[in-house]
N, C-alpha and C. Protein backbone atom coordinates (compact mmCIF):
# COMPACT_ATOMS: atom_id res chain seq x y z
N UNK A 1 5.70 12.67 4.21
CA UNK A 1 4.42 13.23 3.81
C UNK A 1 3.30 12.35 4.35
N UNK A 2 2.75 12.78 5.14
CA UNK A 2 1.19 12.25 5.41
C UNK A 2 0.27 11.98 4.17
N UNK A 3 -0.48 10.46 4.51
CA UNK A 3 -1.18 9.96 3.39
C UNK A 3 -2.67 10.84 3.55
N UNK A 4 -2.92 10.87 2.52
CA UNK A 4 -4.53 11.42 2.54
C UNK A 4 -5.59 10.39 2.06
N UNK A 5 -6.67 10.58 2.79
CA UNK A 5 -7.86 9.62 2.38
C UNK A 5 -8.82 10.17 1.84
N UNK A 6 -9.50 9.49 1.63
CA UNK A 6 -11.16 10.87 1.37
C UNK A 6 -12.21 9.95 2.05
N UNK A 7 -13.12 10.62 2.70
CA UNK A 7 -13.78 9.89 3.50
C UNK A 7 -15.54 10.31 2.33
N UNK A 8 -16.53 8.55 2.07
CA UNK A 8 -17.59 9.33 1.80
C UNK A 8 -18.49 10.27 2.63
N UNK A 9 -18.75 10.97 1.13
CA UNK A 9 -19.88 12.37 1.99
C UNK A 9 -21.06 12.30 0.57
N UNK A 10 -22.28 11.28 1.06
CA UNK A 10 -23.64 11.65 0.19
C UNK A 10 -23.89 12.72 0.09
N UNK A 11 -23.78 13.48 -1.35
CA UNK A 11 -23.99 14.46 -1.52
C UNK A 11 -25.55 14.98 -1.20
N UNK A 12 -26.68 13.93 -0.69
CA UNK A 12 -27.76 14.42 0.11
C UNK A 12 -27.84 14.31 1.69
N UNK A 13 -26.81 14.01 1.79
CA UNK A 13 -26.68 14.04 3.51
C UNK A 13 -27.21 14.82 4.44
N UNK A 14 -27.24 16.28 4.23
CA UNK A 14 -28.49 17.14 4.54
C UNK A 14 -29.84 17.18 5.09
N UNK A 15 -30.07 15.88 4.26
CA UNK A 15 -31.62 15.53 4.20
C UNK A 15 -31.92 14.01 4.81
N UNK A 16 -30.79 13.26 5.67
CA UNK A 16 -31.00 12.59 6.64
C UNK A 16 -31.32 12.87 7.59
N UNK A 17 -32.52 12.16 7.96
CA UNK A 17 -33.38 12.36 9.32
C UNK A 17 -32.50 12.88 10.90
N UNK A 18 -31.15 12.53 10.86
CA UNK A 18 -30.83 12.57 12.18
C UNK A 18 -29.76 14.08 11.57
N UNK A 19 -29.46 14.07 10.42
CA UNK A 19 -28.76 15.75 10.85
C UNK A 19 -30.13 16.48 10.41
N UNK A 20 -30.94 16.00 10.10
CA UNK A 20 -32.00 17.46 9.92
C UNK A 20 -32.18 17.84 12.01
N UNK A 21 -32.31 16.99 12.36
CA UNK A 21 -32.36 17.27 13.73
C UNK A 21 -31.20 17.83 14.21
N UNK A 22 -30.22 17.37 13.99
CA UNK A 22 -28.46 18.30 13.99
C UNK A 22 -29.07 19.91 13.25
N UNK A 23 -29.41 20.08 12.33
CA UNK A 23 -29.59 21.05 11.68
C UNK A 23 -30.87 22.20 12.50
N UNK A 24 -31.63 21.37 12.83
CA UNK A 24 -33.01 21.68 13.37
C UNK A 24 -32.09 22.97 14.92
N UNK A 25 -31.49 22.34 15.46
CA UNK A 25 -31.17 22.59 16.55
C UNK A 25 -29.83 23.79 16.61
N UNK A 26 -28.28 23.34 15.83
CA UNK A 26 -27.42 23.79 15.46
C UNK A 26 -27.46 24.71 14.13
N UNK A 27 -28.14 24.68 13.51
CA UNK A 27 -27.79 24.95 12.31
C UNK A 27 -27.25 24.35 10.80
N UNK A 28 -26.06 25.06 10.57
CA UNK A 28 -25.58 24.47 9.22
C UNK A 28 -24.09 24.34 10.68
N UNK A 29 -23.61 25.41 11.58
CA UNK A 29 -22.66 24.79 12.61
C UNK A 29 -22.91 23.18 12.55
N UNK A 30 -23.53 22.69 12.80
CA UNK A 30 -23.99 21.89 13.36
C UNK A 30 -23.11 20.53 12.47
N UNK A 31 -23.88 20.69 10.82
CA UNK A 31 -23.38 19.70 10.08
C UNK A 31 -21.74 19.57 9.76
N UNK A 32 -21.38 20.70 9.70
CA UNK A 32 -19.70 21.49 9.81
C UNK A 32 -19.04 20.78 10.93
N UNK A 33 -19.82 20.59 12.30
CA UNK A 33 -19.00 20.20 13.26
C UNK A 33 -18.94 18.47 12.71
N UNK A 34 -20.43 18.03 12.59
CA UNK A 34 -20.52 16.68 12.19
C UNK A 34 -19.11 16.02 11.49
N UNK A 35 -19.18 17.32 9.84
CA UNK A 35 -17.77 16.17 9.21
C UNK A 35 -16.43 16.73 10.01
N UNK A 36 -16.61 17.70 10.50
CA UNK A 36 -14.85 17.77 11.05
C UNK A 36 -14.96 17.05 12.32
N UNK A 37 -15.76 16.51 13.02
CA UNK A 37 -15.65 15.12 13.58
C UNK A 37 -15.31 13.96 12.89
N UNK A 38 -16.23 13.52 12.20
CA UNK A 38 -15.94 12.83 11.22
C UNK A 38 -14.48 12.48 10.55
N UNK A 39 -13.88 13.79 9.93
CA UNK A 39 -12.72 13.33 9.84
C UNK A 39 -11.27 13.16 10.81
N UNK A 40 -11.83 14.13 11.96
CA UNK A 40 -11.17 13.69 12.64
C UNK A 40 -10.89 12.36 13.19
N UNK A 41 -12.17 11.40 13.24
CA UNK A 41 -12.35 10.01 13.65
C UNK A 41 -11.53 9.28 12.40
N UNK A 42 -11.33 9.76 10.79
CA UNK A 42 -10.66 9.25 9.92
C UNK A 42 -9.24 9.31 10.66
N UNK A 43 -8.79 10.07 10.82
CA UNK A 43 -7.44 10.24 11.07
C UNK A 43 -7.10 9.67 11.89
N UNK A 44 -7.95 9.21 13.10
CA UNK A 44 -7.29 8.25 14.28
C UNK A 44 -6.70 6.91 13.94
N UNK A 45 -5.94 6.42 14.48
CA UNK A 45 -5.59 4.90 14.16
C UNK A 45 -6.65 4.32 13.89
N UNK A 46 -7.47 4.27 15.04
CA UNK A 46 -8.26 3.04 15.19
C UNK A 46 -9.56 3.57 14.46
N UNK A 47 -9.64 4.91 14.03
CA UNK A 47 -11.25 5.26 13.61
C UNK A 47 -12.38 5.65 14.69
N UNK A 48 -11.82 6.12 16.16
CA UNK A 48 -12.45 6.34 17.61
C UNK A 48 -11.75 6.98 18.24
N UNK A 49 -12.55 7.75 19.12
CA UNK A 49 -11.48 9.08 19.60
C UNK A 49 -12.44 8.94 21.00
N UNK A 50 -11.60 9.41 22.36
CA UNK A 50 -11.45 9.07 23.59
C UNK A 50 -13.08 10.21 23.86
N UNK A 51 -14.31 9.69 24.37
CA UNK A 51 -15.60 10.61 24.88
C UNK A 51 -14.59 11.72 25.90
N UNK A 52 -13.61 11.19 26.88
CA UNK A 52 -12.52 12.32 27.55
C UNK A 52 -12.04 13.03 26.56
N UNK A 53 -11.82 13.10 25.52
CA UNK A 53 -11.42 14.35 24.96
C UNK A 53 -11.90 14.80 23.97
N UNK A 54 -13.43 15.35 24.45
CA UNK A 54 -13.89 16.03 23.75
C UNK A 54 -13.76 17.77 23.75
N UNK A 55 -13.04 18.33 24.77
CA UNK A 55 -12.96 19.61 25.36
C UNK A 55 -11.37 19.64 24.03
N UNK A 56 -10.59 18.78 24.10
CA UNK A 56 -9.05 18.73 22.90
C UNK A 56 -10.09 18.90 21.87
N UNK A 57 -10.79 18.61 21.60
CA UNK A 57 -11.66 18.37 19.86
C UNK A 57 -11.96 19.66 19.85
N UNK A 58 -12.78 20.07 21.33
CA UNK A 58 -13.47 21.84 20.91
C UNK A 58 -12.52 22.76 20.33
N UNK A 59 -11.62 22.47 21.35
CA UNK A 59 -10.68 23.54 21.23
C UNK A 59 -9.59 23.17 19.50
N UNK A 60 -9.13 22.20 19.20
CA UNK A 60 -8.65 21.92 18.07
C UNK A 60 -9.43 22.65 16.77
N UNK A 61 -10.85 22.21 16.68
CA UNK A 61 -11.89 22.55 15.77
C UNK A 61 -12.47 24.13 15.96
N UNK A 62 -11.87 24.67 17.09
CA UNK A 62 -12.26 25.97 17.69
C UNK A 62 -13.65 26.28 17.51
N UNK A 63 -14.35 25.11 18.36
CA UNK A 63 -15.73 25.67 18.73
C UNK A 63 -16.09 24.90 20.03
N UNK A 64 -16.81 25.20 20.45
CA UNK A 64 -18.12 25.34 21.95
C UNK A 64 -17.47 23.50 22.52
N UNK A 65 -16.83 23.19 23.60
CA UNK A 65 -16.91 21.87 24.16
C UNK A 65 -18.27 21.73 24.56
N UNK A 66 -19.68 22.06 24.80
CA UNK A 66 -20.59 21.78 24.42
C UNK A 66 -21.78 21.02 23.47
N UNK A 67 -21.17 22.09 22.49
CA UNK A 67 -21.97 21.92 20.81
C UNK A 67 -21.03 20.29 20.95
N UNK A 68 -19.77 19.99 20.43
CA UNK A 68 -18.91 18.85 20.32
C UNK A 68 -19.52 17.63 20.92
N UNK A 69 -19.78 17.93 22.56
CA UNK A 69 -20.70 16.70 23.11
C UNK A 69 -21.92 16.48 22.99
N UNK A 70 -22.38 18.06 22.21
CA UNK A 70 -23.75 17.71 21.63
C UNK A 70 -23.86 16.73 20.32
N UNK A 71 -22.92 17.26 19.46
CA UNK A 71 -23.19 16.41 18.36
C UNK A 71 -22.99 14.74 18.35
N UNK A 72 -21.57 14.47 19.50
CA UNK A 72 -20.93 13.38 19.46
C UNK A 72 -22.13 12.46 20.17
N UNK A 73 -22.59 12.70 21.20
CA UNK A 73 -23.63 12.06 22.14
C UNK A 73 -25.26 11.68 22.03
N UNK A 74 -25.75 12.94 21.11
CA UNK A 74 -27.14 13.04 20.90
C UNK A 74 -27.04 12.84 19.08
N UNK A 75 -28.78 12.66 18.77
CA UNK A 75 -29.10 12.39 17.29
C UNK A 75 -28.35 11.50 16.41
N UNK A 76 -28.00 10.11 17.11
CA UNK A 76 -27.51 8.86 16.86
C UNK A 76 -26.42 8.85 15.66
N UNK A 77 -25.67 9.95 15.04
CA UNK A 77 -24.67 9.89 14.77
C UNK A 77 -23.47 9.35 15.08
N UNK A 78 -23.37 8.82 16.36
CA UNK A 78 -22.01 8.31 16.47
C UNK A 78 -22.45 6.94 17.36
N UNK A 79 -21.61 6.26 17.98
CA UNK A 79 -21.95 5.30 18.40
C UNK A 79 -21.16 5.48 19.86
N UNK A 80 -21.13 4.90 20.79
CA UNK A 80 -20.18 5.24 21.86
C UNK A 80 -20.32 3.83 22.58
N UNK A 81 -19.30 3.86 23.74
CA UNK A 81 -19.35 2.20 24.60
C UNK A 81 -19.02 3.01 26.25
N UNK A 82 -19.46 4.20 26.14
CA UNK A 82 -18.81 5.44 27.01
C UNK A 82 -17.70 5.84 27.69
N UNK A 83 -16.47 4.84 26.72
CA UNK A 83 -14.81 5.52 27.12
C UNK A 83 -15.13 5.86 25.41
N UNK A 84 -15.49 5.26 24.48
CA UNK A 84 -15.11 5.90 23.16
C UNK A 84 -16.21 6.04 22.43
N UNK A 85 -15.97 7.26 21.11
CA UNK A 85 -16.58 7.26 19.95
C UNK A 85 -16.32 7.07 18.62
N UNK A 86 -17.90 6.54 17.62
CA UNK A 86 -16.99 6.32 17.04
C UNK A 86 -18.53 6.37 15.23
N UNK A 87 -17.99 6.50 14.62
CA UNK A 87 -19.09 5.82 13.40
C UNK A 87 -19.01 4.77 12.51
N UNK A 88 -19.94 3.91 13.05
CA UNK A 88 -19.95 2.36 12.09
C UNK A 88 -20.41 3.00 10.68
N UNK A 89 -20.66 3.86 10.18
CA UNK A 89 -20.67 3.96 8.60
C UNK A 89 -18.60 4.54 8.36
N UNK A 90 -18.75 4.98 8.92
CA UNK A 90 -16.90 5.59 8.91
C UNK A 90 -16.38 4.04 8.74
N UNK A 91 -16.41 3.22 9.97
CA UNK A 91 -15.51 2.36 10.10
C UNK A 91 -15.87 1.03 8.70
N UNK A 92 -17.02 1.04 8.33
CA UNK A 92 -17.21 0.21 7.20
C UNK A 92 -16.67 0.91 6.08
N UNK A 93 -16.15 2.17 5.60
CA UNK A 93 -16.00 2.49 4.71
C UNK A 93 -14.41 2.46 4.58
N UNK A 94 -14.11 2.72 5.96
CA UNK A 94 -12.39 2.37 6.49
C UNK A 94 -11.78 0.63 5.85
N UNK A 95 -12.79 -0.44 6.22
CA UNK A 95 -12.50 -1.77 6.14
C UNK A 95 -12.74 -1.93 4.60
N UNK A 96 -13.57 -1.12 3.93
CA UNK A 96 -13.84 -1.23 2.61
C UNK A 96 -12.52 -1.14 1.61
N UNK A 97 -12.19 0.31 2.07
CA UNK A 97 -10.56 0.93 1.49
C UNK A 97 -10.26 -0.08 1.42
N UNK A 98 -9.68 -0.86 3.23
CA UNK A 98 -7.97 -1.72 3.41
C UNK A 98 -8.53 -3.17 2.69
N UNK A 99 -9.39 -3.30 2.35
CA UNK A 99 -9.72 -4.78 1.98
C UNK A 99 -9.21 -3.99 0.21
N UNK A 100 -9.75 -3.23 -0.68
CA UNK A 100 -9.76 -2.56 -1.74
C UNK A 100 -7.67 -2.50 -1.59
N UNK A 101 -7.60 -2.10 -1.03
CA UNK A 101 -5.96 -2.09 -0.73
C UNK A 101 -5.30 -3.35 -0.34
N UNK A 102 -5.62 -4.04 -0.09
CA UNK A 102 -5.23 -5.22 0.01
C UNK A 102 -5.06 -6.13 -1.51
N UNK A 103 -6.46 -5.75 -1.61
CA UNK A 103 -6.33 -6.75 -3.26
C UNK A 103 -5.35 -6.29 -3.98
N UNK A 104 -5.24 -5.10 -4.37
CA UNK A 104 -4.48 -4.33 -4.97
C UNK A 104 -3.19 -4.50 -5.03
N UNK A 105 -2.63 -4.52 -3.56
CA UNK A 105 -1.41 -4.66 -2.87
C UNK A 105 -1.25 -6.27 -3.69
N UNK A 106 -2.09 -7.24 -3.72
CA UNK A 106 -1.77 -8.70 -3.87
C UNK A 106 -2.18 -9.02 -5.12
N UNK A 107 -2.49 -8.28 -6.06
CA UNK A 107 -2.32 -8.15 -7.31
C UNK A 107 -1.20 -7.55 -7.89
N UNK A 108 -0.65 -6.93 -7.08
CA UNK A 108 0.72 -5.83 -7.60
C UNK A 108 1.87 -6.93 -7.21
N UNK A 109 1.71 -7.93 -6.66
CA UNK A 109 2.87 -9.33 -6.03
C UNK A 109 2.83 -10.02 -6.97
N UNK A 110 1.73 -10.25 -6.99
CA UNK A 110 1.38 -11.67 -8.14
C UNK A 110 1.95 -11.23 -9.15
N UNK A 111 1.90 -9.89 -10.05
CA UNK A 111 2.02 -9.50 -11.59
C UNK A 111 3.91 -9.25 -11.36
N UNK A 112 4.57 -8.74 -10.43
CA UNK A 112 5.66 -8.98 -9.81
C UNK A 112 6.57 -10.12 -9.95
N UNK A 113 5.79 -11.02 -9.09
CA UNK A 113 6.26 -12.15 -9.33
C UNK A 113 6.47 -13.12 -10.58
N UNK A 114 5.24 -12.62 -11.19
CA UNK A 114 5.08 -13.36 -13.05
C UNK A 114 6.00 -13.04 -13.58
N UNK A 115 6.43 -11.35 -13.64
CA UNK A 115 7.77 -10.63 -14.39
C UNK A 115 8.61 -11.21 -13.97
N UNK A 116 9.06 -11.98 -12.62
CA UNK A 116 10.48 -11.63 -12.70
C UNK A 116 10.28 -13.23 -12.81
N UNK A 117 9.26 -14.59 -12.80
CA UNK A 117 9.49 -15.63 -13.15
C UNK A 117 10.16 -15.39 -14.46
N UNK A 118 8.87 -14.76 -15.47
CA UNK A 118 9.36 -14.54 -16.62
C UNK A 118 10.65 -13.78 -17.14
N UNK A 119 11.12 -13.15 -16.47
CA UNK A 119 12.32 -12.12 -16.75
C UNK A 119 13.83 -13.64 -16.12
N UNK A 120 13.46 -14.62 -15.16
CA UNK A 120 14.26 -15.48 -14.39
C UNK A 120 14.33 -16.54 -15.83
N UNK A 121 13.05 -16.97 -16.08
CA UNK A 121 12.96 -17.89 -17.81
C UNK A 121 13.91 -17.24 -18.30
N UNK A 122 13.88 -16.10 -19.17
CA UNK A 122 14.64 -15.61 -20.34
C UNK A 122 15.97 -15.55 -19.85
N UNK A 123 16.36 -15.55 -18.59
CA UNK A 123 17.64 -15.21 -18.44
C UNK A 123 18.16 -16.71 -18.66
N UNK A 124 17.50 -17.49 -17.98
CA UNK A 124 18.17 -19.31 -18.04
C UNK A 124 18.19 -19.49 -19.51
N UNK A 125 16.83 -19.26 -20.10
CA UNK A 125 17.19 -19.55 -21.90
C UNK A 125 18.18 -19.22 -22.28
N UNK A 126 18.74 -17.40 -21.76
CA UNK A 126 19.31 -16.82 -22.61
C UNK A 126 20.85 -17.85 -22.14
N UNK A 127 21.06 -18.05 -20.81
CA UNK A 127 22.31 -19.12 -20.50
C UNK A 127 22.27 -20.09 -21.34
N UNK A 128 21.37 -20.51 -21.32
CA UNK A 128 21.53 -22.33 -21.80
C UNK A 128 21.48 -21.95 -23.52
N UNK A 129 20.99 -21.28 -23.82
CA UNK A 129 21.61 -20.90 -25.27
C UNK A 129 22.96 -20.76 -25.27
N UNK A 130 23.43 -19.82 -24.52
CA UNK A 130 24.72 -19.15 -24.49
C UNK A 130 25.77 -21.06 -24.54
N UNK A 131 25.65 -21.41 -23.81
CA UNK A 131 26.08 -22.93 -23.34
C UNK A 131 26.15 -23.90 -24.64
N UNK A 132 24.73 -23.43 -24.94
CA UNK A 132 24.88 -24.34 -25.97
C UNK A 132 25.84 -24.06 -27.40
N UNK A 133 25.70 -22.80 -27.41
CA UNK A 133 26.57 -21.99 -28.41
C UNK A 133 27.81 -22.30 -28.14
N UNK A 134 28.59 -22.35 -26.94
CA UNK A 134 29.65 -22.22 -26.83
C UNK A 134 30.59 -23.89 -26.74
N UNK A 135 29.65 -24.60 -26.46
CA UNK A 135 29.82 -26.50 -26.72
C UNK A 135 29.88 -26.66 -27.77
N UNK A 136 29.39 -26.22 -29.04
CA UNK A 136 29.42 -26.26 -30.19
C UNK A 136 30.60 -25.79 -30.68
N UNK A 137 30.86 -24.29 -30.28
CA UNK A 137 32.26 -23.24 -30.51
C UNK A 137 33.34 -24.29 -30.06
N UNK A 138 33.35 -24.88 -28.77
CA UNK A 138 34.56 -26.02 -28.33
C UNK A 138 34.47 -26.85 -29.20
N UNK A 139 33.35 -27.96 -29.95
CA UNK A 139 33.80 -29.12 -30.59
C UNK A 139 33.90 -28.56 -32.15
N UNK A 140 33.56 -27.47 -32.75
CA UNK A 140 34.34 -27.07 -33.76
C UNK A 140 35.55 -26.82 -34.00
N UNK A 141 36.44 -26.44 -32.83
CA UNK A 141 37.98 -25.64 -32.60
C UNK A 141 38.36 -27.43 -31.87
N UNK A 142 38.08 -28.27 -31.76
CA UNK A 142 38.27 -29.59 -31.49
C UNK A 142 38.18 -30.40 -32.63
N UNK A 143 37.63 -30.33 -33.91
CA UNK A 143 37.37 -30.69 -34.80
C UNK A 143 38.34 -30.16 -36.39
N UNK A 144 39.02 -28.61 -35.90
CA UNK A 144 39.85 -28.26 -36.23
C UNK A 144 41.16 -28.79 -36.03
N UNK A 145 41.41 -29.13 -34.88
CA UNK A 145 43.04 -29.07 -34.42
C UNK A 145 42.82 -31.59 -34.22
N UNK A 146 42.22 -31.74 -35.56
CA UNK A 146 42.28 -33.35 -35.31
C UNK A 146 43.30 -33.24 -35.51
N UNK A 147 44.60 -33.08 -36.35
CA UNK A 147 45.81 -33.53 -36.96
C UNK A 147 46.60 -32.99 -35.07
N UNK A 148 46.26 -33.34 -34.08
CA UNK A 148 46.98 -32.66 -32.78
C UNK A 148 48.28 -31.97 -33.02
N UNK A 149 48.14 -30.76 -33.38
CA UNK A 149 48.71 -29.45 -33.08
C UNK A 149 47.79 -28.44 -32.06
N UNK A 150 49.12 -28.00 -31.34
CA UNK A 150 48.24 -27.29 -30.38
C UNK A 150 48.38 -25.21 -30.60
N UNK A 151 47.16 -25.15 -30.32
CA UNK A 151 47.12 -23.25 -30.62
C UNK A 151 48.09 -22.49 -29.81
N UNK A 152 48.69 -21.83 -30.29
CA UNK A 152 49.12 -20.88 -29.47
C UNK A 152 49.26 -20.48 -27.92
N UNK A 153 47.85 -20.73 -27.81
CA UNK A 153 47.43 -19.88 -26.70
C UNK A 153 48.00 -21.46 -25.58
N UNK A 154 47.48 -22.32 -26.19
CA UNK A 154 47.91 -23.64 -25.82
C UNK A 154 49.01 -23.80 -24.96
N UNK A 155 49.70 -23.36 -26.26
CA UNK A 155 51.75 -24.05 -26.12
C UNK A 155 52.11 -22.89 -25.33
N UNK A 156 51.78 -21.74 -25.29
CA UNK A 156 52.46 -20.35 -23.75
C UNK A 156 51.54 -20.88 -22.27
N UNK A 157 50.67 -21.47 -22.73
CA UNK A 157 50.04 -22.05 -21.29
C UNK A 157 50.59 -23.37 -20.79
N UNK A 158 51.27 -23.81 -21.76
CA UNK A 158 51.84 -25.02 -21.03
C UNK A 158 53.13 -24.54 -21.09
N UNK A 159 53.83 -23.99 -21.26
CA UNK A 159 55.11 -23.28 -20.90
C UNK A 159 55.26 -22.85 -19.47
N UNK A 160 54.25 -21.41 -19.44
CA UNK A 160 53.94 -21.35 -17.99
C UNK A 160 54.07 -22.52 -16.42
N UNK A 161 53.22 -23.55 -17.20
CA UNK A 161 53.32 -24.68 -16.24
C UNK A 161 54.98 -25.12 -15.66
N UNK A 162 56.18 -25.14 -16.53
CA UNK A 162 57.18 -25.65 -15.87
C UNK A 162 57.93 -24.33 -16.62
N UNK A 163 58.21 -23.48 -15.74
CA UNK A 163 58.95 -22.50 -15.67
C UNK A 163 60.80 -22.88 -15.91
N UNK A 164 61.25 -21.87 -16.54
CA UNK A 164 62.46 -22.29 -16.76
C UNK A 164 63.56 -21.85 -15.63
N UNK A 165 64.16 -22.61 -15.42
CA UNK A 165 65.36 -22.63 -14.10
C UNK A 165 66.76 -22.10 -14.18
């Protein structure tokens, strides 16, 4: 299963100076193409998608390879180095997540690691109790048999030892 993200969208975005000019020109097309660029740039590895394939984008998004290099190129929405594009508000919000995921990730180790110190404690207690219980159990059944007679279990175990011929 593919992970899903959510990318922000100011719910007044509309009314930024550079898509009112997107808007001015395109329409409401216009802002439509904006976020399905947009998320398309989410979905890339790197958060930048090749200025060469912008004609794959038209056709993917099924509209105008035109309009696409209109939006990507003009009214300072995106940023470019002219092999790629890309948006520094996208990519800060990208580094925001993996840093947010990171902590997370290294808070979920740490509390991990505490359990199973703590779960590793109780088990040694629960031994060294056990140990101690059972040193006690030996010098009681040692404390029993002072007059040296030996138990049962004793005298067939030393039998065993020299087998009869």
């Amino acid at each position: 299963m593919k992970e899903t993200f959510f990318i922000q969208h100011d719910y007044n975005s509309r009314n930024d100076k550079k898509i009112l000019k997107l808007r001015k020109k395109l329409g409401a097309e216009g802002v439509g193409l904006f976020w399905m660029i947009c998320e398309k740039l989410a979905e890339s590895s790197e958060a930048r998608l090749k200025l060469s394939d912008v004609d794959l984008i038209a056709y993917e998004l099924q509209a105008d390879s035109e309009r696409i290099a209109d939006v990507v190129l003009n009214y300072e929405l995106f940023k470019n180095d002219k092999t790629y594009f890309w948006s520094n508000r996208l990519l800060s919000d990208i580094e925001a997540r993996n840093e947010k995921s990171a902590k997370a990730s290294l808070a979920a180790k740490i509390r991990w690691s505490k359990l199973s110190q703590k779960n590793a404690d109780a088990m040694q207690t629960h031994s060294v109790s056990n140990a101690i219980a059972m040193q006690g159990k030996e010098r009681k059944e040692r404390k029993e048999r002072k007059d040296n007679t030996m138990r049962k279990e004793d005298f067939a175990r030393f039998w065993e030892m020299y087998p009869v011929e």
